[in-house]
N, C-alpha and C. Protein backbone atom coordinates (compact mmCIF):
# COMPACT_ATOMS: atom_id res chain seq x y z
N UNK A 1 58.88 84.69 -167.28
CA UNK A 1 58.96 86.07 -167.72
C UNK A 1 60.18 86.77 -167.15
N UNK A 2 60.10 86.84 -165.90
CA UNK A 2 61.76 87.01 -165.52
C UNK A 2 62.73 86.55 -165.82
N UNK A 3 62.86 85.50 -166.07
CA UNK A 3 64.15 85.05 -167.32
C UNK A 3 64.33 85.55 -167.98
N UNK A 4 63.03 85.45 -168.86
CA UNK A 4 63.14 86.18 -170.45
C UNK A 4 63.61 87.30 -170.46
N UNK A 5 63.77 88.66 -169.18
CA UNK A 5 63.97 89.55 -168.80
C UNK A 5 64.92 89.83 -168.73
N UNK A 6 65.67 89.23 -167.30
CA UNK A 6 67.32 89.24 -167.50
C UNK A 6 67.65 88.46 -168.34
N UNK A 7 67.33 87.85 -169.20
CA UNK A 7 68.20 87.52 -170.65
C UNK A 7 68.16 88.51 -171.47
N UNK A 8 67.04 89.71 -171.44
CA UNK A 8 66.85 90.54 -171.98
C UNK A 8 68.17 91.50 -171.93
N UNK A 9 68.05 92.33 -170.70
CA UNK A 9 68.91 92.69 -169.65
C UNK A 9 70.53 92.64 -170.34
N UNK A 10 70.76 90.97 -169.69
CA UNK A 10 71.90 90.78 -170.07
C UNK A 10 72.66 90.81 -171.39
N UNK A 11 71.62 90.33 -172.60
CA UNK A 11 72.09 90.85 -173.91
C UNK A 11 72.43 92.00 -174.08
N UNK A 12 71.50 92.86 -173.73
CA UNK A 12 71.57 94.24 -173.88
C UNK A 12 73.01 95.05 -173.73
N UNK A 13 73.36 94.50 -172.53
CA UNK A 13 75.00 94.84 -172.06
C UNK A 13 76.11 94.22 -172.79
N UNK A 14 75.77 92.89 -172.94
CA UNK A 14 76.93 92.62 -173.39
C UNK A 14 77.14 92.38 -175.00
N UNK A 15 75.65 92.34 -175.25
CA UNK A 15 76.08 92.91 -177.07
C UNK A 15 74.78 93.78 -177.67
N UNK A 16 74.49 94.82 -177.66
CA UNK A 16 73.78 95.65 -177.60
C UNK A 16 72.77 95.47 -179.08
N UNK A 17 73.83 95.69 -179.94
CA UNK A 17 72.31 95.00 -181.39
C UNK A 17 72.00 94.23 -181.17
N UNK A 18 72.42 92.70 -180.89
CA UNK A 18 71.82 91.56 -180.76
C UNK A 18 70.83 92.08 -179.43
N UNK A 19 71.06 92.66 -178.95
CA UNK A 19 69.81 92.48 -177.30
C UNK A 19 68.76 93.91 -177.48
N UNK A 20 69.02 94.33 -178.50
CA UNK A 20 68.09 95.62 -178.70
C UNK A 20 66.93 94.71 -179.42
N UNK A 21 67.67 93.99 -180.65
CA UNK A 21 66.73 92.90 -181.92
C UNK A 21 66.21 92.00 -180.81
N UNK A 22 66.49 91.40 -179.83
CA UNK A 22 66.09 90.66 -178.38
C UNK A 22 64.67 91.17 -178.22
N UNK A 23 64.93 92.50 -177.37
CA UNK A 23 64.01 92.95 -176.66
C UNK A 23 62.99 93.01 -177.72
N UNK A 24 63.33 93.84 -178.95
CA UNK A 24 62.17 94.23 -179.80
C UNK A 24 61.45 92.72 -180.22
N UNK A 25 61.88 91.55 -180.40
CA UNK A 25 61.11 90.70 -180.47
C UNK A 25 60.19 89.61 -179.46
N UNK A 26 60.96 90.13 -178.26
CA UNK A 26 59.91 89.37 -177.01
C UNK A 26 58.67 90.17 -176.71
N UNK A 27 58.30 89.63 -176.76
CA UNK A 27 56.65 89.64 -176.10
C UNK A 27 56.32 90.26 -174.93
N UNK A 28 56.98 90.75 -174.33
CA UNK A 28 57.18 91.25 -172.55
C UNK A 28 56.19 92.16 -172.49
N UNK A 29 55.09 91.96 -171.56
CA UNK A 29 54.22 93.07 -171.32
C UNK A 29 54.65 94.63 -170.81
N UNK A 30 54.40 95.52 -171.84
CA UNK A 30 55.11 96.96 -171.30
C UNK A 30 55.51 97.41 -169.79
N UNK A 31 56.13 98.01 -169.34
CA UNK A 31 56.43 98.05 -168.20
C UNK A 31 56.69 97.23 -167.22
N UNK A 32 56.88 96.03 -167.59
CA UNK A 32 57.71 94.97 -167.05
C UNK A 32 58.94 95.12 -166.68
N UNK A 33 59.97 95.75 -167.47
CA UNK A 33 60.63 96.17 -167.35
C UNK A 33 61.38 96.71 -165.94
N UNK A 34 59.78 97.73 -165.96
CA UNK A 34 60.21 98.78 -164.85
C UNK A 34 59.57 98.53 -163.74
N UNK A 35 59.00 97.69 -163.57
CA UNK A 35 58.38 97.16 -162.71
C UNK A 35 59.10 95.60 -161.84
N UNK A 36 59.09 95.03 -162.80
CA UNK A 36 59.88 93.34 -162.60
C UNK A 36 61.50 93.47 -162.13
N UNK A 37 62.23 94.42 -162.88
CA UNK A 37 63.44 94.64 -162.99
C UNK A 37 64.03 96.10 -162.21
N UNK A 38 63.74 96.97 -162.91
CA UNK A 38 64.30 98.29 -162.66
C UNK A 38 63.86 98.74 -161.11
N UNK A 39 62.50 99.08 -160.34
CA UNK A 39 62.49 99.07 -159.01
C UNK A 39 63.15 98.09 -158.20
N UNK A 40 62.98 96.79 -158.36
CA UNK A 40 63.46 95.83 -157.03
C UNK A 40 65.57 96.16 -157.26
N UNK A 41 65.91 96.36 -158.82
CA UNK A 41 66.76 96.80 -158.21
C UNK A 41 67.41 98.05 -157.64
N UNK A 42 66.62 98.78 -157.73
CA UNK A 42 66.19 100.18 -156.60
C UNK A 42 66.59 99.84 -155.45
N UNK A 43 65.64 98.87 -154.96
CA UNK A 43 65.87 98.40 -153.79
C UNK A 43 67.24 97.60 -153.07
N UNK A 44 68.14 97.01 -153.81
CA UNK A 44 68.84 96.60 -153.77
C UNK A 44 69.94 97.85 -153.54
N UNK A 45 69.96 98.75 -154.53
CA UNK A 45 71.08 99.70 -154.41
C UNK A 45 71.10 100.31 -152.93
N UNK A 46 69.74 100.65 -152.56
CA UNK A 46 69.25 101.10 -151.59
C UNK A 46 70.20 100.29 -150.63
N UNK A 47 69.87 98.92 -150.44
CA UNK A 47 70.79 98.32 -149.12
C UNK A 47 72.23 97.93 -150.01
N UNK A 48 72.82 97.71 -150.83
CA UNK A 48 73.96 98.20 -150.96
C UNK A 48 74.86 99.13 -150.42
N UNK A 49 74.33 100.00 -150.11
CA UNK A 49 75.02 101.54 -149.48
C UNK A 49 75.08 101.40 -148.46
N UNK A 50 74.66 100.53 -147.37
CA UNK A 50 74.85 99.62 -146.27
C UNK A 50 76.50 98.64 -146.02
N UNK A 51 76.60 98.33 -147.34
CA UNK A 51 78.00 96.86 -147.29
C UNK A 51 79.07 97.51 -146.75
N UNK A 52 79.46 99.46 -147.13
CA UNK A 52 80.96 99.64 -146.78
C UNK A 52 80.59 99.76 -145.86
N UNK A 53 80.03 99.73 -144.75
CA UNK A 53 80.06 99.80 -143.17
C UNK A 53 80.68 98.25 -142.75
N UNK A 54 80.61 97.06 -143.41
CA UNK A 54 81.71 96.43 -143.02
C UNK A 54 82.94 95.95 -142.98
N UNK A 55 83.75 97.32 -144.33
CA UNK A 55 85.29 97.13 -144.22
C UNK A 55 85.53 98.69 -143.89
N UNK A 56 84.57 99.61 -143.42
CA UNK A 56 85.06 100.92 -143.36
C UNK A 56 84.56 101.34 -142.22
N UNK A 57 84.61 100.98 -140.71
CA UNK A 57 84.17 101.21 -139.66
C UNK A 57 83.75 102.40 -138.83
N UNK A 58 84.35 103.71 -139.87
CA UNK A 58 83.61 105.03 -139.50
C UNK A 58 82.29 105.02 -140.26
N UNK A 59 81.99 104.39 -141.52
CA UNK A 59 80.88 104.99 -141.48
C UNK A 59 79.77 104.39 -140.68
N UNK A 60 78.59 105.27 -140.67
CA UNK A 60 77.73 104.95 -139.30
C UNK A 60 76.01 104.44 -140.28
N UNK A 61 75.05 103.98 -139.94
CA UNK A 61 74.08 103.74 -139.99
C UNK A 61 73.28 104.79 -140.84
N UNK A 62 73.24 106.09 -139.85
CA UNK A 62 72.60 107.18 -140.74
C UNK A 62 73.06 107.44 -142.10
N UNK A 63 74.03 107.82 -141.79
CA UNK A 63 74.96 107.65 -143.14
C UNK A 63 74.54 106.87 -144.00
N UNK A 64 74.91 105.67 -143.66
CA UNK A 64 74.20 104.89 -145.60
C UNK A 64 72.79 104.71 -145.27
N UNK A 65 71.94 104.90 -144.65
CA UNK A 65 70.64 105.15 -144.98
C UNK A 65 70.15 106.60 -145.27
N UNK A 66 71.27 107.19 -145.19
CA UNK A 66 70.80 108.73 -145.93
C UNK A 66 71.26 108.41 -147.33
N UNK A 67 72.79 107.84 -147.65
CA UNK A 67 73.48 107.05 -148.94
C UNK A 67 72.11 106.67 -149.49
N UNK A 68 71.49 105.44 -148.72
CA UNK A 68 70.88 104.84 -149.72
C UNK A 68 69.46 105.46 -150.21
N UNK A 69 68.94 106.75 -149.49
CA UNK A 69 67.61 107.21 -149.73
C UNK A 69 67.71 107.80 -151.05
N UNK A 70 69.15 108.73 -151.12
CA UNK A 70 69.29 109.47 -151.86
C UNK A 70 70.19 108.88 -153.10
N UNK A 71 70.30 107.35 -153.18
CA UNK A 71 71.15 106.98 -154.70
C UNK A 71 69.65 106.68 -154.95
N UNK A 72 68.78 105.84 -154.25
CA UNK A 72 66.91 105.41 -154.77
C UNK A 72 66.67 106.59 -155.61
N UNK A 73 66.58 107.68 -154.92
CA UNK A 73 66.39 108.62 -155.23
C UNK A 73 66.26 109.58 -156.57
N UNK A 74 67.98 109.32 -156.58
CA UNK A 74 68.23 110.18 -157.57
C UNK A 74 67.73 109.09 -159.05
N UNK A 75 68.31 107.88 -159.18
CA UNK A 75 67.75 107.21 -160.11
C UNK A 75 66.19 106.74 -160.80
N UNK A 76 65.49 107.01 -159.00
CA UNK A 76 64.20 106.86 -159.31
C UNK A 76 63.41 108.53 -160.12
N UNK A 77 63.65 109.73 -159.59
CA UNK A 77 63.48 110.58 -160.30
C UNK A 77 64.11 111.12 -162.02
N UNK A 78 65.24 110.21 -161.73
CA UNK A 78 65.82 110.50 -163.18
C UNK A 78 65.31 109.56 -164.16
N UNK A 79 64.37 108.59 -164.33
CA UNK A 79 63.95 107.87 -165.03
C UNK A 79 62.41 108.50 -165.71
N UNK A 80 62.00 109.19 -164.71
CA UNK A 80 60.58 110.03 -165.40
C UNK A 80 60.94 111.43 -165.55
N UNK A 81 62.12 112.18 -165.32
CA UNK A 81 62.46 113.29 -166.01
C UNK A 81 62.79 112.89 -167.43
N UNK A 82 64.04 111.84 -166.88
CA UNK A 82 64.44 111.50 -169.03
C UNK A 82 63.30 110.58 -169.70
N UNK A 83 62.34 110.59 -169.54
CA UNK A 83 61.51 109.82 -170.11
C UNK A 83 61.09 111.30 -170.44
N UNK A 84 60.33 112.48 -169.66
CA UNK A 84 59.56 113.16 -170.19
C UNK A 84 60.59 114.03 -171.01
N UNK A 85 61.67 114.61 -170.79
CA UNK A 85 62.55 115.18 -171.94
C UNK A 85 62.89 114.15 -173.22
N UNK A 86 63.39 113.16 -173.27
CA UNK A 86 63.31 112.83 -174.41
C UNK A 86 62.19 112.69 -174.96
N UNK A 87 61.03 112.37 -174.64
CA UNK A 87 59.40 112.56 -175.39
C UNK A 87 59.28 114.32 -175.73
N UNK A 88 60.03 114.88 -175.22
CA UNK A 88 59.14 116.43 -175.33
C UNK A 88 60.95 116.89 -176.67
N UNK A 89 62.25 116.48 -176.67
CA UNK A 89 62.59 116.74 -177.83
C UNK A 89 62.52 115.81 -178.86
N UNK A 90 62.22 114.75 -178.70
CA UNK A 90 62.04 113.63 -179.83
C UNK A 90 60.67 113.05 -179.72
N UNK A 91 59.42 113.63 -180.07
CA UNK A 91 57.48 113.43 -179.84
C UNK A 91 57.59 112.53 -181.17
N UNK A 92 58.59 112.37 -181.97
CA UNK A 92 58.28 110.94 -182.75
C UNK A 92 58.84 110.17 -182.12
N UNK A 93 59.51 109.79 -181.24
CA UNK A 93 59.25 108.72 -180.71
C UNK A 93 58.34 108.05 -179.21
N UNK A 94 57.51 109.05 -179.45
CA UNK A 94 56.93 108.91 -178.50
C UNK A 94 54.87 109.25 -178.86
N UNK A 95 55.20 109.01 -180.12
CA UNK A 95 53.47 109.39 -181.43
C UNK A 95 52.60 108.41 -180.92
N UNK A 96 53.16 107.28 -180.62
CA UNK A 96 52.18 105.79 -180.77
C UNK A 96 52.49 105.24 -179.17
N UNK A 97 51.67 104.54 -178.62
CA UNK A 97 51.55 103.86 -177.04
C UNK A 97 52.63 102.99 -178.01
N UNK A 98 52.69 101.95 -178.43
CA UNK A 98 53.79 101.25 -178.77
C UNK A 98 55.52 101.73 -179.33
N UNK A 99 55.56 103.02 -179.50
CA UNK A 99 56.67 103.64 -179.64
C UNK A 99 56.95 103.99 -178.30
N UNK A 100 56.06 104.48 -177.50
CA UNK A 100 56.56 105.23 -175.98
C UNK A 100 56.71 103.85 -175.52
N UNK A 101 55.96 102.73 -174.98
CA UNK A 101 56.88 101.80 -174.70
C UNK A 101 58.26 101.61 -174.93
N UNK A 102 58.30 101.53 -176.02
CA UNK A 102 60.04 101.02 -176.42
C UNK A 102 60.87 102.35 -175.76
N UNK A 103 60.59 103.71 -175.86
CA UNK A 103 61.21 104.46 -175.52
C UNK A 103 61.24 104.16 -173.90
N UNK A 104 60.56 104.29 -173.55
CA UNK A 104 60.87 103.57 -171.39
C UNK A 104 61.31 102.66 -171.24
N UNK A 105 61.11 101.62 -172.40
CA UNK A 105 61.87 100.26 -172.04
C UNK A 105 63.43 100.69 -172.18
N UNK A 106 63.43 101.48 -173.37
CA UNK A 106 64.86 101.64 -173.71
C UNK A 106 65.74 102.57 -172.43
N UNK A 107 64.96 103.52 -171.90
CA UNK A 107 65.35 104.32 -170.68
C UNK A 107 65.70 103.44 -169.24
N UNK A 108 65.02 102.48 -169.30
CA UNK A 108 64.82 101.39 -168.17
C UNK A 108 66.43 100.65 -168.60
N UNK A 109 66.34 100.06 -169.85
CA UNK A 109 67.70 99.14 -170.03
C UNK A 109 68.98 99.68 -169.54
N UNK A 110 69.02 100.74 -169.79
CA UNK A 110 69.94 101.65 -169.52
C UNK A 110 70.43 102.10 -168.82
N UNK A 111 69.11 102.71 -167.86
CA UNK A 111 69.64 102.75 -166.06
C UNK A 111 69.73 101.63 -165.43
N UNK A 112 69.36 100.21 -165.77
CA UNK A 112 69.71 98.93 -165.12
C UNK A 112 71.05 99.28 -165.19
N UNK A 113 71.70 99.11 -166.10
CA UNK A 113 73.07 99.07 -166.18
C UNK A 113 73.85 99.75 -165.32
N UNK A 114 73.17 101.07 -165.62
CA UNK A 114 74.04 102.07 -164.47
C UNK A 114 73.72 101.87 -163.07
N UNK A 115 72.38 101.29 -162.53
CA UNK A 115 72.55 100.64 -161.26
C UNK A 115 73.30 100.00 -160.90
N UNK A 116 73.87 98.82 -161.85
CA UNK A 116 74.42 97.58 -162.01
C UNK A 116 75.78 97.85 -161.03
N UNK A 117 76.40 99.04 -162.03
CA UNK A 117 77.77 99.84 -161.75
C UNK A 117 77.82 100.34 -160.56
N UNK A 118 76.69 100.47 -159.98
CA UNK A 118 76.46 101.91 -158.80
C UNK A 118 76.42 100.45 -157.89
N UNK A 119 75.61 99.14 -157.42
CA UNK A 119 75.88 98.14 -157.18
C UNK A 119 77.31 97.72 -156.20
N UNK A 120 77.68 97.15 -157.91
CA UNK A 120 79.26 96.86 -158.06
C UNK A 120 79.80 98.37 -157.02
N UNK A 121 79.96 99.54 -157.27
CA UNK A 121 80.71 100.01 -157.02
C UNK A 121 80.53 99.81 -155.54
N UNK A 122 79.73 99.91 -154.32
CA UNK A 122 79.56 99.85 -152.77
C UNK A 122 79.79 98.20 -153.02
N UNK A 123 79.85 97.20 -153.16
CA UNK A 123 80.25 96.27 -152.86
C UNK A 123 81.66 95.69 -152.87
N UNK A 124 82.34 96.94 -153.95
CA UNK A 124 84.08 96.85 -153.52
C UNK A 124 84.29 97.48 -152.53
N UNK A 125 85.78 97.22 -151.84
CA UNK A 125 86.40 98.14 -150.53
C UNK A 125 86.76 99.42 -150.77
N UNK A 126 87.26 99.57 -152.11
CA UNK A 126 87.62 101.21 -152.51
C UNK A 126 87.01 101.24 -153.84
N UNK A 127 87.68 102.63 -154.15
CA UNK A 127 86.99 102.77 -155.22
C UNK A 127 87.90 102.72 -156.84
N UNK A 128 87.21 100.78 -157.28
CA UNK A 128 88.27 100.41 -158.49
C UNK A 128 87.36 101.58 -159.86
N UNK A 129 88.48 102.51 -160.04
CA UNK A 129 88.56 103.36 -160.86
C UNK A 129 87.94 102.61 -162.25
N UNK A 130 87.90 101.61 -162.86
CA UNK A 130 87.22 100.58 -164.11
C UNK A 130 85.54 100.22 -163.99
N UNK A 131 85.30 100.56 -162.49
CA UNK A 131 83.70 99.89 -162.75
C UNK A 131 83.32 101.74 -163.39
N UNK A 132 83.98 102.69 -163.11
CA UNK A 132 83.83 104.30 -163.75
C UNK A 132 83.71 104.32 -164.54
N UNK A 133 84.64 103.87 -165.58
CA UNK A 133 85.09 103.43 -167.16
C UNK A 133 84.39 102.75 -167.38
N UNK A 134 83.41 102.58 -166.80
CA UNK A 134 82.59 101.17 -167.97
C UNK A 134 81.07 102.15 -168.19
N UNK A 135 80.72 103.01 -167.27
CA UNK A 135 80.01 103.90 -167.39
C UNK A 135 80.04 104.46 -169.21
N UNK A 136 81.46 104.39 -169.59
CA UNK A 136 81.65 105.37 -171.12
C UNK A 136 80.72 104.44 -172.12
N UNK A 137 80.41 102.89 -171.76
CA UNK A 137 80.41 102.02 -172.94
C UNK A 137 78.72 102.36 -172.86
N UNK A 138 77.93 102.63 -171.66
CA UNK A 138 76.87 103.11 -171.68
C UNK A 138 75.92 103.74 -173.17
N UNK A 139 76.91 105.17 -173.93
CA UNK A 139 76.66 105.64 -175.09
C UNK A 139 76.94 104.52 -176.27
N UNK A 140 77.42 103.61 -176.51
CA UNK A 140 77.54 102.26 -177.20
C UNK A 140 76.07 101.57 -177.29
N UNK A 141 75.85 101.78 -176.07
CA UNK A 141 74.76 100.73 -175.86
C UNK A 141 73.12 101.83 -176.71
N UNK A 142 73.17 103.08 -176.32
CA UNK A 142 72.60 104.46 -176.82
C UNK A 142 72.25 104.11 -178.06
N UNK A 143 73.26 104.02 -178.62
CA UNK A 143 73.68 104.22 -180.12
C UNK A 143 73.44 103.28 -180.81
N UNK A 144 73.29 101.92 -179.97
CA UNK A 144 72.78 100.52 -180.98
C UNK A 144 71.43 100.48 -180.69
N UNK A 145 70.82 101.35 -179.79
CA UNK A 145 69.58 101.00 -180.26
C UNK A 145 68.69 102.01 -180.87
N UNK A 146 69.59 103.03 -181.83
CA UNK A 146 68.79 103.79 -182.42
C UNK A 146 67.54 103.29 -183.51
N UNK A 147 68.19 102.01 -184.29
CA UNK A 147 67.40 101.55 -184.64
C UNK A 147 66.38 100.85 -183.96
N UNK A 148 66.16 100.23 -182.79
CA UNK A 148 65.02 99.95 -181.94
C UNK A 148 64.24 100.45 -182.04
N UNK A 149 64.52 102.12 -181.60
CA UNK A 149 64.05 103.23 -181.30
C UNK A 149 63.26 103.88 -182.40
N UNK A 150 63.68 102.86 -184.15
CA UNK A 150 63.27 104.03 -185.23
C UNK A 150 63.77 105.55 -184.81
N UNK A 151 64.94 106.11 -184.65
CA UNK A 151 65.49 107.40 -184.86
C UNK A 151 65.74 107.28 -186.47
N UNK A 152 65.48 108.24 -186.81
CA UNK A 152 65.88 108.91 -188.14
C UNK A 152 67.33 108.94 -188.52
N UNK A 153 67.97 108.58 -189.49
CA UNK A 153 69.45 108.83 -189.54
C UNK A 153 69.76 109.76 -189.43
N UNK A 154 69.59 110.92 -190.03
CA UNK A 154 70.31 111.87 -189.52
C UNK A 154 70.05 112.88 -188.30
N UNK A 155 69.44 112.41 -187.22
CA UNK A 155 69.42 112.78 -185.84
C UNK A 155 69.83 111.96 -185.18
N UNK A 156 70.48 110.88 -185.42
CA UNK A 156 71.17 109.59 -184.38
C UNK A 156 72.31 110.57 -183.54
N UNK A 157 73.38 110.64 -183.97
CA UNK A 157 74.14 111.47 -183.60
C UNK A 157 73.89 112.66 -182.18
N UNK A 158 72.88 113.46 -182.72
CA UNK A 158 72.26 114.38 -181.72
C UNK A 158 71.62 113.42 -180.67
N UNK A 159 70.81 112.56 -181.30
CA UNK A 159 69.87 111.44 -180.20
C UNK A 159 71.01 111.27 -179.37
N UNK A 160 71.96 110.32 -179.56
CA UNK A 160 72.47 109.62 -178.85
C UNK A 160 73.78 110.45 -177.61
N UNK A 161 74.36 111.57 -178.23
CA UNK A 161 74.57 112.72 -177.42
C UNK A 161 73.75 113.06 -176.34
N UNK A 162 71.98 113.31 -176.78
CA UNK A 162 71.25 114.16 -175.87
C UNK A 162 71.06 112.77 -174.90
N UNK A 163 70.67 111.78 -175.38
CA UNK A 163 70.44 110.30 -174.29
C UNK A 163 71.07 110.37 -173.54
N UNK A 164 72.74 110.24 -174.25
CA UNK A 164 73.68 109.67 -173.16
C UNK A 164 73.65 110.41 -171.87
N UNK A 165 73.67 112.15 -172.30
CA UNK A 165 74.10 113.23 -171.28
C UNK A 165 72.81 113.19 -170.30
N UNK A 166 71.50 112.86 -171.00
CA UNK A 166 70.62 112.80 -169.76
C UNK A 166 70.34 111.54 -168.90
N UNK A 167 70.74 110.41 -169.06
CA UNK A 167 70.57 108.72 -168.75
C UNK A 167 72.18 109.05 -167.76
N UNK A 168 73.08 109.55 -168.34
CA UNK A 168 73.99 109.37 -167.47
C UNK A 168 74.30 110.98 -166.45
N UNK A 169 74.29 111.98 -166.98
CA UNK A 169 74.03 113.20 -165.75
C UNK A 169 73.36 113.32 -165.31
N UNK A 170 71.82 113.02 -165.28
CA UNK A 170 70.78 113.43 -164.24
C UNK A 170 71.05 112.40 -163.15
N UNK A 171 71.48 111.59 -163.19
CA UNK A 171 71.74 110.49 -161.75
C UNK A 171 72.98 111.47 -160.82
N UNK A 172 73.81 111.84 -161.79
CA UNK A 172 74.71 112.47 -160.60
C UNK A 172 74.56 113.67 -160.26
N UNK A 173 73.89 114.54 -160.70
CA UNK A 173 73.26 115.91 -160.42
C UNK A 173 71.93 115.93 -159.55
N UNK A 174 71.34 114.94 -159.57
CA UNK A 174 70.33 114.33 -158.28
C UNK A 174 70.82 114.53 -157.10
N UNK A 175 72.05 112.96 -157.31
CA UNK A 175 72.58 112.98 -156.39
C UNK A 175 73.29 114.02 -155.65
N UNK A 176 73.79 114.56 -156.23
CA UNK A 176 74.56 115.60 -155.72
C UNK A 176 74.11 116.89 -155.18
N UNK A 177 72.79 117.08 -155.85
CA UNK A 177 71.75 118.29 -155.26
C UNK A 177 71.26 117.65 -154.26
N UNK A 178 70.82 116.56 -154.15
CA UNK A 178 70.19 115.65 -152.79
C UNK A 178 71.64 115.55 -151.46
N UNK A 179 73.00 115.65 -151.95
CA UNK A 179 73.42 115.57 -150.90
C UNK A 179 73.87 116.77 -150.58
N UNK A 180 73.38 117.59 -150.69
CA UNK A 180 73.50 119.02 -150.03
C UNK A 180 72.69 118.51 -148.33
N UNK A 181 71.64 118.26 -148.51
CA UNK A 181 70.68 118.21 -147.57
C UNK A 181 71.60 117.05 -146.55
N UNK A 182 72.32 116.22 -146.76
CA UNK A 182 72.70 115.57 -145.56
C UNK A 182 73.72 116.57 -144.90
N UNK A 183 73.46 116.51 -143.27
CA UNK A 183 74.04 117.27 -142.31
C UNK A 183 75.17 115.80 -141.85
N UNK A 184 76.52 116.75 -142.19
CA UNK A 184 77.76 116.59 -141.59
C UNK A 184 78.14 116.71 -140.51
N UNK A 185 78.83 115.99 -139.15
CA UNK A 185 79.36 116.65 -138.50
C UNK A 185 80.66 117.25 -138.43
């Protein structure tokens, strides 16, 4: 089942119709997803934010365990906000227990990715300006699975606008309201 998963996963990214038609035809028990996949790599990002402490020798301990409370954080709360906003402006896709699945699965695929990036990005020494840019192809990925999703044609457009801006701004507006609270010296 975890195979089948990150094969899932991995289609998804790297060719988005083919891994949308993927997902919609495996068998994967609902919330697998977010359970099998999407938390453990929670956890991972979490000690990620740990690695630049060994090419960047000011930062200190607290530090990336405040880093890493608050990237968990922000991703873990932004996955049941945009789940409940997109159900509360788009309630057709969210009519049937088997439509709201696909809609979390589809919310889940999505922030994998952007973990993926967030990952990648603490495991380089600086910061390569391209793992940023790959963030844009994110709405690509939006947009091929409108049909997954059954969106209506002529709300794709709006869908995939309102997705992108909430799958990809509520992670950094988390974050960024969450790092108010870390004390500087």
């Amino acid at each position: 089942m975890k195979k089948e998963l990150l094969k899932n996963i991995l289609c998804v990214i790297v060719k988005p119709h083919y891994g949308w038609e993927r997902v919609s035809e495996s068998q994967l028990a609902p919330g697998l997803a977010l359970s099998g996949l999407y938390y453990p790599l929670l956890g991972v990002l979490a000690l990620a934010c740990f690695f630049p402490m060994v090419y960047d020798h000011t930062i200190t301990v607290s530090h990336s365990l405040m880093t890493g409370i608050i990237e968990f954080s922000s991703f873990f709360i932004t996955y049941f906000i945009t789940s409940y906003l997109l159900e509360g402006f788009y309630p057709e896709l969210a009519k049937t227990r088997a439509a709201r699945n696909r809609l979390n699965d589809f919310i889940v695929y999505n922030l994998v990715f952007l973990v993926l990036l967030k990952i990648l990005r603490y495991l380089l020494p600086s910061d390569f300006t391209p793992v940023l840019f790959l963030m844009l192809y994110m709405p690509w990925m939006v947009y091929r699975a409108t049909e997954y999703l059954e969106v209506r044609e002529n709300k794709v457009t709006k869908f995939v606008v309102i997705a992108s801006a909430l799958i990809m701004g509520l992670p950094i507006a988390i974050n960024y309201f969450l790092s108010l609270f870390i004390i500087t010296r």
